[in-house]
Every structure is written in C-alpha cells, then in structure tokens.
PDB file of N, CA and C in Angstrom:
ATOM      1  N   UNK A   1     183.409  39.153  89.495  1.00  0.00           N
ATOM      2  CA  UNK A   1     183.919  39.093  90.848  1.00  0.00           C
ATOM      3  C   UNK A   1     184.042  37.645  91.309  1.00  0.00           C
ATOM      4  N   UNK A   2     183.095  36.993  90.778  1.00  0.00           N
ATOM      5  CA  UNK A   2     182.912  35.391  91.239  1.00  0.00           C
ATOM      6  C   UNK A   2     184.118  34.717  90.639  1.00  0.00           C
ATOM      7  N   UNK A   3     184.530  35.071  89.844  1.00  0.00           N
ATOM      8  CA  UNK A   3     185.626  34.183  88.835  1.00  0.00           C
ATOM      9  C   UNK A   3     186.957  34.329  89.138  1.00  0.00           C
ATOM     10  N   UNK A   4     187.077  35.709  89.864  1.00  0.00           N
ATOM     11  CA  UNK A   4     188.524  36.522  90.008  1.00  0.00           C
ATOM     12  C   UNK A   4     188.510  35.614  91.554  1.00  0.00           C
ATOM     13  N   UNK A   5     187.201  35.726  92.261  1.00  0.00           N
ATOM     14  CA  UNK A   5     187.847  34.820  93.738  1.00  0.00           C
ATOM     15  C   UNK A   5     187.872  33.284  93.898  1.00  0.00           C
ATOM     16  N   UNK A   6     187.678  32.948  92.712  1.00  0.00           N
ATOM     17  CA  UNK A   6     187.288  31.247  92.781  1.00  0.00           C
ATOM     18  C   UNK A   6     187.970  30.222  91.926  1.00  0.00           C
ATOM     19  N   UNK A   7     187.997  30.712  90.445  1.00  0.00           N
ATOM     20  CA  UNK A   7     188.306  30.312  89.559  1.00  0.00           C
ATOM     21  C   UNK A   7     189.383  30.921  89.209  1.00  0.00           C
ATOM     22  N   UNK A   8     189.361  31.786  88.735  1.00  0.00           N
ATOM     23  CA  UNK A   8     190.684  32.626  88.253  1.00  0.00           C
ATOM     24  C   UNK A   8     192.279  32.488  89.325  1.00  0.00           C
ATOM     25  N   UNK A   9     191.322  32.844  90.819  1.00  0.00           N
ATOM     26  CA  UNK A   9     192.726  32.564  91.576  1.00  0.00           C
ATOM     27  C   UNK A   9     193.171  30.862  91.729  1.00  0.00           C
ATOM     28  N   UNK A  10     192.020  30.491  91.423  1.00  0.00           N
ATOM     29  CA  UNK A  10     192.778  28.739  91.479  1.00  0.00           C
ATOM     30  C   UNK A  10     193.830  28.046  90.425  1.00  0.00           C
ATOM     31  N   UNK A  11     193.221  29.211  88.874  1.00  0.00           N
ATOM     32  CA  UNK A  11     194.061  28.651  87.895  1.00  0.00           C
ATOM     33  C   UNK A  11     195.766  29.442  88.454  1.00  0.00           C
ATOM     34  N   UNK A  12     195.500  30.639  89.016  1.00  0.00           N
ATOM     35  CA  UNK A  12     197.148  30.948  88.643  1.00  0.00           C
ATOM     36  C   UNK A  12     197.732  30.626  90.059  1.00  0.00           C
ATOM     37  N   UNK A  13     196.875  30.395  91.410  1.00  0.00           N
ATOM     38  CA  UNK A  13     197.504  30.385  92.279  1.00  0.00           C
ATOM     39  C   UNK A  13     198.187  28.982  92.904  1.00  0.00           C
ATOM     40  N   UNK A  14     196.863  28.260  92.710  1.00  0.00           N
ATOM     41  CA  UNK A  14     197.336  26.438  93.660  1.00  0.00           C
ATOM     42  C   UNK A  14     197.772  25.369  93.188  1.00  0.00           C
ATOM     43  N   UNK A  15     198.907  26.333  91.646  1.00  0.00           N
ATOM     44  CA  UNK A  15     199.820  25.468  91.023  1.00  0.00           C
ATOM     45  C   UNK A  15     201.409  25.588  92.060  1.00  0.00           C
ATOM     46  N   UNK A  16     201.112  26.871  92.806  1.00  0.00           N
ATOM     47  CA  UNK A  16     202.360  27.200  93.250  1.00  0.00           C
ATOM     48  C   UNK A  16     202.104  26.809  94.834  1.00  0.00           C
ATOM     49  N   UNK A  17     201.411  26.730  95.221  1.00  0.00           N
ATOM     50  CA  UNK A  17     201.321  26.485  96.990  1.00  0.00           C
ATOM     51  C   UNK A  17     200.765  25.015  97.317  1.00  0.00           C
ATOM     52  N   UNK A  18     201.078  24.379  98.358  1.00  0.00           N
ATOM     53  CA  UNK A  18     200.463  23.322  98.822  1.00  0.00           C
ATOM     54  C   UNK A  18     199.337  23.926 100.072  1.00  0.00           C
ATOM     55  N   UNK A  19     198.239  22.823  99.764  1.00  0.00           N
ATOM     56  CA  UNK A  19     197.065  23.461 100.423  1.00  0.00           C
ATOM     57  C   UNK A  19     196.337  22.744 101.129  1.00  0.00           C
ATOM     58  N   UNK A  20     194.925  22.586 101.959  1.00  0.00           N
ATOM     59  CA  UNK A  20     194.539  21.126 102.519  1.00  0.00           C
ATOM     60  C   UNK A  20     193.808  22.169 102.912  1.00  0.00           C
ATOM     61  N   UNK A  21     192.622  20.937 103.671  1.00  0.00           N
ATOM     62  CA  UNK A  21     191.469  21.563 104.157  1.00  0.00           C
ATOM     63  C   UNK A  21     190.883  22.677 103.592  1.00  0.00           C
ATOM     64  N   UNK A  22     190.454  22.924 102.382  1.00  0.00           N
ATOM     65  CA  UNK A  22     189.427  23.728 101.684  1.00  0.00           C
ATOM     66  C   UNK A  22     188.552  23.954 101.427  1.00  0.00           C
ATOM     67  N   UNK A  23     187.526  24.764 101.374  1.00  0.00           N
ATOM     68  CA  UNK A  23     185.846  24.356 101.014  1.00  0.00           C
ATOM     69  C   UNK A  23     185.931  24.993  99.834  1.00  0.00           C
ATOM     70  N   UNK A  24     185.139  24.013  98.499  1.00  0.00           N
ATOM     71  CA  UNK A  24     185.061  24.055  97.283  1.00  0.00           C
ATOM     72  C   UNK A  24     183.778  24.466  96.770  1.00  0.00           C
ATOM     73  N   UNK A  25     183.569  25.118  96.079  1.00  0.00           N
ATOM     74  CA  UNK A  25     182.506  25.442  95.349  1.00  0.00           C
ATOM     75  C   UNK A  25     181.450  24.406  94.510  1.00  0.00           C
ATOM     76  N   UNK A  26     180.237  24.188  95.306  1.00  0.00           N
ATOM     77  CA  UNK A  26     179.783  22.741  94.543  1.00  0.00           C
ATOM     78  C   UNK A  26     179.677  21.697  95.466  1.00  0.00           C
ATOM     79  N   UNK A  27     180.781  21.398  95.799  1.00  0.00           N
ATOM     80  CA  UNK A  27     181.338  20.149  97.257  1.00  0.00           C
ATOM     81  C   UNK A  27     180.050  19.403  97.441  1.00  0.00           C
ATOM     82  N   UNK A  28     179.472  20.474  98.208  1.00  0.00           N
ATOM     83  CA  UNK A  28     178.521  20.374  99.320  1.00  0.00           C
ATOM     84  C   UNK A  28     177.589  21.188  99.137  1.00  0.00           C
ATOM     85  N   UNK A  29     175.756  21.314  99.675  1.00  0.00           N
ATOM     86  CA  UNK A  29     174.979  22.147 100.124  1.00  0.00           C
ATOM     87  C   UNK A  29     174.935  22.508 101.070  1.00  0.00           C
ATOM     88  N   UNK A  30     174.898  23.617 101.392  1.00  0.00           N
ATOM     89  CA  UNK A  30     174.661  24.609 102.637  1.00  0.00           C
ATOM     90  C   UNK A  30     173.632  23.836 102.967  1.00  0.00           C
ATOM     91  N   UNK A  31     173.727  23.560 104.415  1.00  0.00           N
ATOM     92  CA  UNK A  31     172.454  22.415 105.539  1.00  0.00           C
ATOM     93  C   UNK A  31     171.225  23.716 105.215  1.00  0.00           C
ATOM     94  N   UNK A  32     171.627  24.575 105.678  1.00  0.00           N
ATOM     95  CA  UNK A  32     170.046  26.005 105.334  1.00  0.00           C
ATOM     96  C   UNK A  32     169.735  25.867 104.172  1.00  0.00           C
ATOM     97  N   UNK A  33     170.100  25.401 102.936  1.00  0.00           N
ATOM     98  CA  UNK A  33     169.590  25.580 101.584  1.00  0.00           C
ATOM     99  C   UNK A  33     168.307  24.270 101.525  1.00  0.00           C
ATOM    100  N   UNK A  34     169.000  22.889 101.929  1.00  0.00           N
ATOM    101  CA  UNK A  34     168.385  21.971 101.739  1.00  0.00           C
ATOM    102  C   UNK A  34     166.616  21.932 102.258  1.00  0.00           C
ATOM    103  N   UNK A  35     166.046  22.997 102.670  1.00  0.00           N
ATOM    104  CA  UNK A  35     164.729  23.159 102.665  1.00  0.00           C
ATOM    105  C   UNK A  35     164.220  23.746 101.909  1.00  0.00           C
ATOM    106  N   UNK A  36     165.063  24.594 100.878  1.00  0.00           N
ATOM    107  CA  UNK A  36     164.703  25.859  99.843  1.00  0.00           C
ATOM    108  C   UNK A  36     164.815  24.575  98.849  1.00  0.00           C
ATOM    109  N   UNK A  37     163.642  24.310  98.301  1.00  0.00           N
ATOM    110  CA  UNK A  37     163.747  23.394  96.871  1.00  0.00           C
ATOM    111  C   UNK A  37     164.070  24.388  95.745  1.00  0.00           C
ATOM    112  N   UNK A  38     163.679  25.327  95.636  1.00  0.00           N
ATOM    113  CA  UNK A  38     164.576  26.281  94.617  1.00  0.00           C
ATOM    114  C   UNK A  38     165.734  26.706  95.049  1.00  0.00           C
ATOM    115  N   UNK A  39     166.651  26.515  96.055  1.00  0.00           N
ATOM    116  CA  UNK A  39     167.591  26.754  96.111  1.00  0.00           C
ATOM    117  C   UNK A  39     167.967  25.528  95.764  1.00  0.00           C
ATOM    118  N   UNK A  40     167.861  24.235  96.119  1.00  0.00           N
ATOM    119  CA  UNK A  40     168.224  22.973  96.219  1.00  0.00           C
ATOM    120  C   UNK A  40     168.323  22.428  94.748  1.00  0.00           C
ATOM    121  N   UNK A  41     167.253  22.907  93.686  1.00  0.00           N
ATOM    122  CA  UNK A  41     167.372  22.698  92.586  1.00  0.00           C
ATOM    123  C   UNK A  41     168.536  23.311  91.751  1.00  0.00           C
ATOM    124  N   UNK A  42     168.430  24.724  92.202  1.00  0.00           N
ATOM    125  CA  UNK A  42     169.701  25.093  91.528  1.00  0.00           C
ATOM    126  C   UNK A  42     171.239  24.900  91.731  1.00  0.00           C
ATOM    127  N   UNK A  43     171.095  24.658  93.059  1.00  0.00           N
ATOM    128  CA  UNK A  43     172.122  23.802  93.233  1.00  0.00           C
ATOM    129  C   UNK A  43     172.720  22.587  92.869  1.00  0.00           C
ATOM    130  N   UNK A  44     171.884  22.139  92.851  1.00  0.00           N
ATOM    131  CA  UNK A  44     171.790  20.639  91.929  1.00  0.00           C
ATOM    132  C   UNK A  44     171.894  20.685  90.122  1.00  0.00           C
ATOM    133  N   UNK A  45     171.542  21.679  89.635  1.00  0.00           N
ATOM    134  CA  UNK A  45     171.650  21.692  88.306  1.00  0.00           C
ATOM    135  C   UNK A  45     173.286  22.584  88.416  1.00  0.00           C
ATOM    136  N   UNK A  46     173.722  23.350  89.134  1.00  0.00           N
ATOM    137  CA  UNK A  46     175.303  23.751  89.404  1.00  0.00           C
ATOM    138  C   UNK A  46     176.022  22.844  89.440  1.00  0.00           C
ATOM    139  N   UNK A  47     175.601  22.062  90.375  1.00  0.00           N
ATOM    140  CA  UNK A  47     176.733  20.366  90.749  1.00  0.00           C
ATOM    141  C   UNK A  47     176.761  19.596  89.341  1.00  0.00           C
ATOM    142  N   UNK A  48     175.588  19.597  88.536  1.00  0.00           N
ATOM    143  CA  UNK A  48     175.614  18.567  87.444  1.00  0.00           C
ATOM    144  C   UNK A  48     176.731  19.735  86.267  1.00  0.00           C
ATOM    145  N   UNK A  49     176.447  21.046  86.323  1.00  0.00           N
ATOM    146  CA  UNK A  49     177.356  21.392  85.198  1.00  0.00           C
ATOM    147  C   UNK A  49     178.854  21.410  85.762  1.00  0.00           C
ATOM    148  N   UNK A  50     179.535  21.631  86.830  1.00  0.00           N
ATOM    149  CA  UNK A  50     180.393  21.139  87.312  1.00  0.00           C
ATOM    150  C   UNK A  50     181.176  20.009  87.050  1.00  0.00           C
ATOM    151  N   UNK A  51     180.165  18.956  87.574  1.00  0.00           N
ATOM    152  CA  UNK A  51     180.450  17.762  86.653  1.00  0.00           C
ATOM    153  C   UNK A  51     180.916  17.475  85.219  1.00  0.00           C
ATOM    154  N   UNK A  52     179.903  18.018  84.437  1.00  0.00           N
ATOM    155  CA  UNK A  52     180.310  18.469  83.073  1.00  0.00           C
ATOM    156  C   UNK A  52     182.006  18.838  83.004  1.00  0.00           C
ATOM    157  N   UNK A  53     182.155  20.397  83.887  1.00  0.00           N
ATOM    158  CA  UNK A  53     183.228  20.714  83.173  1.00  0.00           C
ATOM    159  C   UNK A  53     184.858  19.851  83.720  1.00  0.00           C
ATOM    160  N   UNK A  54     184.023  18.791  84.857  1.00  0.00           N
ATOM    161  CA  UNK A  54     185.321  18.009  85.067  1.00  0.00           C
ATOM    162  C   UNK A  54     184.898  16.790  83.987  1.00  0.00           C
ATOM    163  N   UNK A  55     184.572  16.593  83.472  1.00  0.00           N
ATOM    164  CA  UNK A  55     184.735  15.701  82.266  1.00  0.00           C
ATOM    165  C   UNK A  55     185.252  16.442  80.864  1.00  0.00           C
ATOM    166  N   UNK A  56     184.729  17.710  80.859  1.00  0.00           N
ATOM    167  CA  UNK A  56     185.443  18.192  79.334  1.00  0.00           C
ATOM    168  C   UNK A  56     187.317  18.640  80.028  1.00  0.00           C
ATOM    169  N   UNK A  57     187.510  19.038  81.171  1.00  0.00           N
ATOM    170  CA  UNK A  57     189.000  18.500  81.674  1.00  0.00           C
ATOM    171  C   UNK A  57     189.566  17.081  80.929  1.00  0.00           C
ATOM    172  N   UNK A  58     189.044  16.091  81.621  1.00  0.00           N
ATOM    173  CA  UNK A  58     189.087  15.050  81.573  1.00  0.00           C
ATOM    174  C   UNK A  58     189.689  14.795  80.228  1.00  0.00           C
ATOM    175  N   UNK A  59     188.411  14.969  78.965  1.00  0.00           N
ATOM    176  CA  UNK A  59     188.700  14.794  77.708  1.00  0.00           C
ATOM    177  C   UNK A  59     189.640  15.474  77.362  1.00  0.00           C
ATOM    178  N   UNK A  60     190.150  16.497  77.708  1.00  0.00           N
ATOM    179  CA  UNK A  60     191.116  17.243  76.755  1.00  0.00           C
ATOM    180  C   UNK A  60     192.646  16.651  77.607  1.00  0.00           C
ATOM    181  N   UNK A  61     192.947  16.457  78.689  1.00  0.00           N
ATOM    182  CA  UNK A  61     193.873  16.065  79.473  1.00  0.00           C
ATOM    183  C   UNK A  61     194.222  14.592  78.197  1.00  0.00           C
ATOM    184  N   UNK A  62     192.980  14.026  78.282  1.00  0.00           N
ATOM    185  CA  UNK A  62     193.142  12.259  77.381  1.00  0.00           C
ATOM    186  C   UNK A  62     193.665  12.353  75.723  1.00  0.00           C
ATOM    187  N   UNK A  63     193.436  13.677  74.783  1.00  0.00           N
ATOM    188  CA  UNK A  63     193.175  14.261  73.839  1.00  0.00           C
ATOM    189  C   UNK A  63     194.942  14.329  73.627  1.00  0.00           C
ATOM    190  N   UNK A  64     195.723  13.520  72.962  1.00  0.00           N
ATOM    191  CA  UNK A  64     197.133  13.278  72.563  1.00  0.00           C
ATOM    192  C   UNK A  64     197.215  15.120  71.375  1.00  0.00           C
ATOM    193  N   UNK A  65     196.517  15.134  70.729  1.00  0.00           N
ATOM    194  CA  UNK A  65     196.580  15.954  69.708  1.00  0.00           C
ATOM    195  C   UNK A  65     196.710  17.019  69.930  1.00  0.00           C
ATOM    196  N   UNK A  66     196.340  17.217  71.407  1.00  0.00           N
ATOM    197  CA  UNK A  66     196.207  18.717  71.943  1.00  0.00           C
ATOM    198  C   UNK A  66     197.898  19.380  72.233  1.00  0.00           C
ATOM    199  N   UNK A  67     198.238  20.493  72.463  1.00  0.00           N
ATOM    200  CA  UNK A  67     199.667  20.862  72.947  1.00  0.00           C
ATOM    201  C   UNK A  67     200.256  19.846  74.144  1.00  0.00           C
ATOM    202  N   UNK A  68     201.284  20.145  74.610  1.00  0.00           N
ATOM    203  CA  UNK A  68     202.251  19.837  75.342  1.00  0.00           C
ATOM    204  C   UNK A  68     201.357  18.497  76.145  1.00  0.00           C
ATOM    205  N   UNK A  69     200.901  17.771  74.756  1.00  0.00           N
ATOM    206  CA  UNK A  69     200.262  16.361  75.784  1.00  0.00           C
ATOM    207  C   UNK A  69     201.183  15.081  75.512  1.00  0.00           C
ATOM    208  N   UNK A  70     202.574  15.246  74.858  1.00  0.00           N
ATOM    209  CA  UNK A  70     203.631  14.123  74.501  1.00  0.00           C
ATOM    210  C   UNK A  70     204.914  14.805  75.329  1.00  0.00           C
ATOM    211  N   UNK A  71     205.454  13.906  75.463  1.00  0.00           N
ATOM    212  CA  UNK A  71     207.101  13.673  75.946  1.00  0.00           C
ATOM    213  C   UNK A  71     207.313  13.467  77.598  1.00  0.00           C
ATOM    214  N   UNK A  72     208.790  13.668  77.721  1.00  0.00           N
ATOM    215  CA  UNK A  72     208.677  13.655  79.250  1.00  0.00           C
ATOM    216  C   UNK A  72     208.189  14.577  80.370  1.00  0.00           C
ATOM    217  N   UNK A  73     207.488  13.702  81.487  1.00  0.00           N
ATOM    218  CA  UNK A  73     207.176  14.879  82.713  1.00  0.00           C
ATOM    219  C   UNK A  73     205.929  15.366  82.115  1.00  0.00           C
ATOM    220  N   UNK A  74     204.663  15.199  81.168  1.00  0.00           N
ATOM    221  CA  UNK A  74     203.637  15.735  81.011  1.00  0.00           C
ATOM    222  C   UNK A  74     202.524  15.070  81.846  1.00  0.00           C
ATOM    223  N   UNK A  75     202.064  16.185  82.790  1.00  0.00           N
ATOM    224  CA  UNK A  75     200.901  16.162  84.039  1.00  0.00           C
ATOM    225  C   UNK A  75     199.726  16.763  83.354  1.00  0.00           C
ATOM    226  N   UNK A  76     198.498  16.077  83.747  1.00  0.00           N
ATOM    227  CA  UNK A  76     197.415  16.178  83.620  1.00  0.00           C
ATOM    228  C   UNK A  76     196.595  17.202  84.103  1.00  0.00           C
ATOM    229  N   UNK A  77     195.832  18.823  83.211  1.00  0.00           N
ATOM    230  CA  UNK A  77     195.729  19.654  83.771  1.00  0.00           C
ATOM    231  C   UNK A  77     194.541  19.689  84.829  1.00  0.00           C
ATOM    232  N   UNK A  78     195.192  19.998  86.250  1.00  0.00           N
ATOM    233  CA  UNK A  78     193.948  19.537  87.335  1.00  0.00           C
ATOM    234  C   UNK A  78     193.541  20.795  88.102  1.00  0.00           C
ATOM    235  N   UNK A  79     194.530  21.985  87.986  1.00  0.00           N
ATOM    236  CA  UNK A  79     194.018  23.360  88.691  1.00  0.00           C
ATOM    237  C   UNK A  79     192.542  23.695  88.537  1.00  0.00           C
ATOM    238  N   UNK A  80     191.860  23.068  87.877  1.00  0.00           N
ATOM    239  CA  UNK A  80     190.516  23.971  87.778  1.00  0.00           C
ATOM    240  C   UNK A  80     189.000  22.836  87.809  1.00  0.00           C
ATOM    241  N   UNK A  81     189.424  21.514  88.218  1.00  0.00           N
ATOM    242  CA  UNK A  81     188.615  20.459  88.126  1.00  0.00           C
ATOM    243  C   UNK A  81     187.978  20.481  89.239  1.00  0.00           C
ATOM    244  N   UNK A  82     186.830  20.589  89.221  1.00  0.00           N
ATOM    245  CA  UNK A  82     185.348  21.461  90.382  1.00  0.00           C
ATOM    246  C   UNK A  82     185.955  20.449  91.719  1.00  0.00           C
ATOM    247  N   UNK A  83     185.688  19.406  91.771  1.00  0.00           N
ATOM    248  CA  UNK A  83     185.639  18.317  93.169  1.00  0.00           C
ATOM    249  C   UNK A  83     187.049  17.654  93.194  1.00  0.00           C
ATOM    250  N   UNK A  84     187.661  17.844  94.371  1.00  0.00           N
ATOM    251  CA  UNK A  84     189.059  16.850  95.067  1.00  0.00           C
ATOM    252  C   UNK A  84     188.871  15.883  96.118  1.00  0.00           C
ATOM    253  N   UNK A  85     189.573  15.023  96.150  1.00  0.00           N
ATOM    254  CA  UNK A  85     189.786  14.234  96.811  1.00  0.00           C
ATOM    255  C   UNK A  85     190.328  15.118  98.092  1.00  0.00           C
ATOM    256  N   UNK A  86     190.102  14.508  99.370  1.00  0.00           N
ATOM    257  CA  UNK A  86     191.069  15.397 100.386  1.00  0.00           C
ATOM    258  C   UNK A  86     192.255  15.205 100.545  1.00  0.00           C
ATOM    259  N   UNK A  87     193.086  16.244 100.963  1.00  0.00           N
ATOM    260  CA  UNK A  87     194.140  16.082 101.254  1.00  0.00           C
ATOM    261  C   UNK A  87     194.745  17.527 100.235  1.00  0.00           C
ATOM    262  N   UNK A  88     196.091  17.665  99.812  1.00  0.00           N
ATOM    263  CA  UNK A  88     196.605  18.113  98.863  1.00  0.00           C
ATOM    264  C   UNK A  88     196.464  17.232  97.687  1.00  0.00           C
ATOM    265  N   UNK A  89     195.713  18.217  96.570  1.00  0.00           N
ATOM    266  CA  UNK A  89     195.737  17.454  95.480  1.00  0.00           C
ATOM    267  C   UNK A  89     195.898  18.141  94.298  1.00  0.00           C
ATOM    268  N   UNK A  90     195.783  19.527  94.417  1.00  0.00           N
ATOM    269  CA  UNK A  90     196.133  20.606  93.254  1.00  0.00           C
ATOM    270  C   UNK A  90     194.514  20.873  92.565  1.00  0.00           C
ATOM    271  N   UNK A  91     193.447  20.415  92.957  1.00  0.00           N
ATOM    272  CA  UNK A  91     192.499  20.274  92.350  1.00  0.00           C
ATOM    273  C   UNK A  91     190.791  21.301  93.159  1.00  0.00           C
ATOM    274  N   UNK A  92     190.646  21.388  92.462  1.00  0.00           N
ATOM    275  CA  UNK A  92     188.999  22.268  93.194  1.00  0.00           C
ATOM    276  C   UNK A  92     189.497  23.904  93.138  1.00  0.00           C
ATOM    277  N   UNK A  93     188.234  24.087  93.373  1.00  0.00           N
ATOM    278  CA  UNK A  93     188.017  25.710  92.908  1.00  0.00           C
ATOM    279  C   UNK A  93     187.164  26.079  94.160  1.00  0.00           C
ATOM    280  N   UNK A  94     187.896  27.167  94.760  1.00  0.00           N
ATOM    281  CA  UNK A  94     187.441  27.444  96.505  1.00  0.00           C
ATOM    282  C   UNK A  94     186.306  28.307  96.381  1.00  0.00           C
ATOM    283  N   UNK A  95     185.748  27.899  97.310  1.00  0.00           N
ATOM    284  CA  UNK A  95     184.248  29.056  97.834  1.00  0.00           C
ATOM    285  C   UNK A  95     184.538  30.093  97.622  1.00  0.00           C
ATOM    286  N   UNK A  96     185.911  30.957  97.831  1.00  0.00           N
ATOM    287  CA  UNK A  96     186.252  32.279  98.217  1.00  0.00           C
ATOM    288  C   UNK A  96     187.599  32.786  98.776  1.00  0.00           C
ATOM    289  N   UNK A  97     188.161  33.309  98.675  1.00  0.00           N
ATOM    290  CA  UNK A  97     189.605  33.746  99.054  1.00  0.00           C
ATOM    291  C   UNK A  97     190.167  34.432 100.388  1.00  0.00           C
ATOM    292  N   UNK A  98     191.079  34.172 101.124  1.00  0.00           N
ATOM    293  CA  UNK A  98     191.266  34.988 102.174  1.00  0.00           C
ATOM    294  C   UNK A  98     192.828  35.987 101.291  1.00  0.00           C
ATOM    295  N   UNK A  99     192.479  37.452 101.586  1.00  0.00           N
ATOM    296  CA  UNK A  99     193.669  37.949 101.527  1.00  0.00           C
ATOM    297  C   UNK A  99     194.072  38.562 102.452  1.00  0.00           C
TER     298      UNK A  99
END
C-alpha cells in the first residue's frame, strides 16, 4: 500500500504533470516524533537509507554502459530520488496521494 501511494505513483505519475509545494517522504520529522527517540532513531536510519538510494540513482544515471545513457536529449533519471530542491523539479517521492 505504501509503495502504490508514494513510490509507485511518483515513478509513473510526476513525469507527466508539473508540481510544487509537496511534502516528501523523509524531508523532514514530524515536530511530535522528535521526543520519541525510537521514533527519532528510526527515522533517522530511514533518512540515511534514502540517502543511499539517491546515490545508487546517482551512480547508475553516471554509469555510460547502462541503456539509453548515449546520444541526443538523454536526461538523468530523477522521478524517484527521495529529497528535491523546491520548486518544480520532477524529483521526491510524496508522503501520500490525494485522489
């Protein structure tokens, strides 16, 4: 359920829409968590694998050998890279979905 509202809809959806102002999964701690040190920890070990998987992005985006990483017009795959910059950027994976 977590993947279909967060992840999954980010890979097929916020290649096609422009978007702004989002809350991302990771971003930030909930102000109520930051007294729960077991919440705070696990949160913190979430943010660090996050991290992770925007660096194995990273590497494979840099990775020439991989498919459609030569010729003209080839963009760097960013639909699913945990943390964005603000604004529209094609990037982050949302808290949750409105339908």
């Amino acid at each position: 359920m977590i993947w279909v509202a967060s992840g999954h809809h980010s890979a097929v959806n916020f290649g096609k829409y422009a978007f702004a102002d989002e809350e991302y999964i990771g971003k930030e701690m909930e102000p109520a968590w930051t007294e729960n040190l077991v919440l705070k920890a696990a949160f913190e070990r979430f943010n660090g694998k996050l991290k992770e998987l925007e660096g194995v992005i990273d590497d494979r985006n840099a990775n020439m050998s991989l498919k459609n990483r030569i010729g003209a017009g080839v963009v760097p795959y960013e639909l699913l890279k945990p943390f964005s910059e603000p604004g529209v950027t094609g990037k982050g994976v949302p808290n949750s979905i409105s339908i």
